[in-house]
Protein backbone atom coordinates (compact mmCIF):
# COMPACT_ATOMS: atom_id res chain seq x y z
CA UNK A 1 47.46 24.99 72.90
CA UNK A 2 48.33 23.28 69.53
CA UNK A 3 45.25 21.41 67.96
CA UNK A 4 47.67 20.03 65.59
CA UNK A 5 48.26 15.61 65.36
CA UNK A 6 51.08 15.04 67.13
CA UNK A 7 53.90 14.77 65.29
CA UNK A 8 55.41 10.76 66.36
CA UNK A 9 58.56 11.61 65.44
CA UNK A 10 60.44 12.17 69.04
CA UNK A 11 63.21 15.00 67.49
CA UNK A 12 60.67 17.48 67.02
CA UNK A 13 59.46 19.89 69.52
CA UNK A 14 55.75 20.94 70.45
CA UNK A 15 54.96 24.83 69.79
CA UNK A 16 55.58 25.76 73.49
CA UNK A 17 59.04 23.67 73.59
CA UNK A 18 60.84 24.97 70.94
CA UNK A 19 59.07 29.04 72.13
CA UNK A 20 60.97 28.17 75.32
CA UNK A 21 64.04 26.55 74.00
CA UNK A 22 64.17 29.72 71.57
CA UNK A 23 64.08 31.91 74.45
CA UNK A 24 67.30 30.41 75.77
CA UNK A 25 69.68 28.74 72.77
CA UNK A 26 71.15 29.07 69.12
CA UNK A 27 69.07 26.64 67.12
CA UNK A 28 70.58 25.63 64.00
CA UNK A 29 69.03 25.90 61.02
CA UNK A 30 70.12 24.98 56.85
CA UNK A 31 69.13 27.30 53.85
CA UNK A 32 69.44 25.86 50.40
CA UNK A 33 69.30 28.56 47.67
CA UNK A 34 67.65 26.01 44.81
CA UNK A 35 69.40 26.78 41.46
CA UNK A 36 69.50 25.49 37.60
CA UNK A 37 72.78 24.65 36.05
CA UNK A 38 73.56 23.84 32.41
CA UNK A 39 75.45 21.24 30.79
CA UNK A 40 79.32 22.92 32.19
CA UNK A 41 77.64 23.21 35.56
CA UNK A 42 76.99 27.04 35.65
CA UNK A 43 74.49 28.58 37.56
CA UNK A 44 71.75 29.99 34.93
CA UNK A 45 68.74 30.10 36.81
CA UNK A 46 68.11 31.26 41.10
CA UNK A 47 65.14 29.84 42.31
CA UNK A 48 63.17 32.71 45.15
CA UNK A 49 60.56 31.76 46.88
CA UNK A 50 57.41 33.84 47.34
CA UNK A 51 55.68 33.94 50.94
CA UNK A 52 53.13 36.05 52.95
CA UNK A 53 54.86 36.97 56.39
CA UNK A 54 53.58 36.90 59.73
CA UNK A 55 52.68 40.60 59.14
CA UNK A 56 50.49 39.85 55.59
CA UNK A 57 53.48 41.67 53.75
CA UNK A 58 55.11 39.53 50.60
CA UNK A 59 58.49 38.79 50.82
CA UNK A 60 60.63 36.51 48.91
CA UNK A 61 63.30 34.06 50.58
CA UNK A 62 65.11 30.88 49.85
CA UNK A 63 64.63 27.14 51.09
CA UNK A 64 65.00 27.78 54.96
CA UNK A 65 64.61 25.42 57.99
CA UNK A 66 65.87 23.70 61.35
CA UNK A 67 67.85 20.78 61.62
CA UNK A 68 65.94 18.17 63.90
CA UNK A 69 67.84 16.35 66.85
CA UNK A 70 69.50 13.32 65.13
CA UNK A 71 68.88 14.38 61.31
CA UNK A 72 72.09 14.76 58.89
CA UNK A 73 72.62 18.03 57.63
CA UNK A 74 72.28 16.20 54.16
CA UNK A 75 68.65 14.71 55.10
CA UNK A 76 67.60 18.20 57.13
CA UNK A 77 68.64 19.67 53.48
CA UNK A 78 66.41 17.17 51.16
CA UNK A 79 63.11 17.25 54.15
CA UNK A 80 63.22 21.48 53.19
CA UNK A 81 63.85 21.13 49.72
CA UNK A 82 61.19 18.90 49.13
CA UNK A 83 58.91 20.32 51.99
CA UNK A 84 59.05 23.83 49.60
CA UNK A 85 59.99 22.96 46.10
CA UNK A 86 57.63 19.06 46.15
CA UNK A 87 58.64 15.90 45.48
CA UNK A 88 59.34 15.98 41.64
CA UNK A 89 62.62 18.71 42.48
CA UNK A 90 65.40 16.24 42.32
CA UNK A 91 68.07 18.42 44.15
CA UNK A 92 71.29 17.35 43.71
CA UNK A 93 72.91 17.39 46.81
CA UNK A 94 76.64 17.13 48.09
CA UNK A 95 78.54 14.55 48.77
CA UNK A 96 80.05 16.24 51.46
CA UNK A 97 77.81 19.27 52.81
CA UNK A 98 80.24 21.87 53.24
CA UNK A 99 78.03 25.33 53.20
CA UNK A 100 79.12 28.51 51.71
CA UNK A 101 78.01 30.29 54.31
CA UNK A 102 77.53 30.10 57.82
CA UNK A 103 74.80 33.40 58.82
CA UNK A 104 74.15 33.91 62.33
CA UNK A 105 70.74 35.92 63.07
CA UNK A 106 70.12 37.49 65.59
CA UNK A 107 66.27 38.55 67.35
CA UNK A 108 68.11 42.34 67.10
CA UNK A 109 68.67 44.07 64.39
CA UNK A 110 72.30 45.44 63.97
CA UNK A 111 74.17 42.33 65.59
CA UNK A 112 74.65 41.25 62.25
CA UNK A 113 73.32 41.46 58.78
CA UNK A 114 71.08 39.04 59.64
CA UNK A 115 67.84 39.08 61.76
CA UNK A 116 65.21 36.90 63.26
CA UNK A 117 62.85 38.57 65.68
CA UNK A 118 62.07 34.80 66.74
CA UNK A 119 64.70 33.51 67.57
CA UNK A 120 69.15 33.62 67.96
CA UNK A 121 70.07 30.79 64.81
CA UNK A 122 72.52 29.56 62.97
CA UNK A 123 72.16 28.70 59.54
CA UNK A 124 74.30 26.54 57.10
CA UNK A 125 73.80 27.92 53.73
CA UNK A 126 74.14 25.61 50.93
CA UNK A 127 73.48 26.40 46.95
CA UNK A 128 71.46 23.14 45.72
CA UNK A 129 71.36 22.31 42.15
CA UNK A 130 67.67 21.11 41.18
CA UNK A 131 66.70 19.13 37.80
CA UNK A 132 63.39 18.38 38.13
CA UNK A 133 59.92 20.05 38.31
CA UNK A 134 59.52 22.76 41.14
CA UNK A 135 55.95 22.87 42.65
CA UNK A 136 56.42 24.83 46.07
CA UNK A 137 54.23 23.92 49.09
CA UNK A 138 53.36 24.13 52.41
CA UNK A 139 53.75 28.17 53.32
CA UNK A 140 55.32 29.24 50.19
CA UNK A 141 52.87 30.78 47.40
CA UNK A 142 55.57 30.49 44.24
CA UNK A 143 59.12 29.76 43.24
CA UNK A 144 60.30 32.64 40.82
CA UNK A 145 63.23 31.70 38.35
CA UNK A 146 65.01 34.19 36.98
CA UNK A 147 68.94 34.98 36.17
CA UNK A 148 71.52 35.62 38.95
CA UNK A 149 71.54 38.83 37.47
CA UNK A 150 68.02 39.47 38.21
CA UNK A 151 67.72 37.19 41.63
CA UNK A 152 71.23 40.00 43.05
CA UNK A 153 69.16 43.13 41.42
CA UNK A 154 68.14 46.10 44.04
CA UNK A 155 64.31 45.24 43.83
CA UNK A 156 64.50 41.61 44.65
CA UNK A 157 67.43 42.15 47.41
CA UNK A 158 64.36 44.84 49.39
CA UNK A 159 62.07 42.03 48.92
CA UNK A 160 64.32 39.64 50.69
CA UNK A 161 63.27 39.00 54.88
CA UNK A 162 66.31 38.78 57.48
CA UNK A 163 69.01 39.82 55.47
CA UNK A 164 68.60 36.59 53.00
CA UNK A 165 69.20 39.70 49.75
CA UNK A 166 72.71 39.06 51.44
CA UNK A 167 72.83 35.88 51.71
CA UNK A 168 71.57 35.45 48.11
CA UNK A 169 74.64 37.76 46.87
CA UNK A 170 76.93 35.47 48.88
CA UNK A 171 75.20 32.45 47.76
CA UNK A 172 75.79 33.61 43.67
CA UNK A 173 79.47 34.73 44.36
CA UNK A 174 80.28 31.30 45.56
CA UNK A 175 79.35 29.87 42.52
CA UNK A 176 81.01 32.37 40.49
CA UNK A 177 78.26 34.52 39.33
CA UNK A 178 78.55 37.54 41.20
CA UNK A 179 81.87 39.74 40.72
């Protein structure tokens, strides 16, 4: 039993609807890996997010979370960005959302390189330029900047949950900065 307000907005599910609807469909989800460019539009800074998992362990991940029945893939982007990064972020989304990736993750491991022991989703991953001042919330404990070199290093991609070290390679070779 959630002791939680309700939430009046009539897309979202209660705790015990979405366990159920988890049980038995896909959900799809959007990922926004928040990043610094510089004057040409190169990626110089990866932003990673620092969170304490279900389990108490610290891992790091990127701006992650479901699309809600009758929200744009553009406004499910901006609710996540600022729901993790604050208000002041200013991401600079798309015009068009067209993802880099589309991840599929799976409650098993080995399916894919991807897991979710939650859940079966689909996520649209998107690399989301930011220009203003980064002050995570809700779960997440810190955003980290550092280089793409850095954010696609060995240490950080262990640190990443699900598979997201992947996604974060992916994400940086899209844009050019990983060869």
């Amino acid at each position: 039993m959630s002791v939680r307000t309700p939430d009046p907005n009539p897309g979202w599910l209660s705790d015990q609807e979405l366990e159920e609807i988890r049980r038995r469909l896909p959900l799809l989800y959007v990922e926004a890996v928040p990043v610094r460019v510089d004057g040409l539009g190169q990626v110089t800074e990866v932003g990673v997010l620092l969170r304490v998992s279900k389990s108490g362990t610290m891992t790091r991940t990127v701006v992650s979370g479901r699309v809600m029945y009758g929200e744009t893939l553009r406004d499910a982007l901006f609710r996540h960005l600022e729901k993790d990064l604050g208000p002041m972020a200013f991401p600079q989304l798309p015009t068009s959302p067209i993802p880099f990736s589309v991840a599929e993750y799976f409650p098993l491991p080995g399916v894919s390189s991807f897991t979710d022991d939650r859940q079966h989703a689909v996520s649209l991953a998107y690399v989301i330029p930011v220009t203003g001042t980064c002050d995570p919330r809700q779960d997440a404990l810190e955003l980290t900047w550092m280089t793409p070199e850095e954010a696609v290093s060995d240490a950080i991609h262990a640190e990443m949950e699900g598979g997201r070290g992947a996604l974060l390679r992916a994400a940086l070779a899209s844009v050019g900065r990983l060869y």
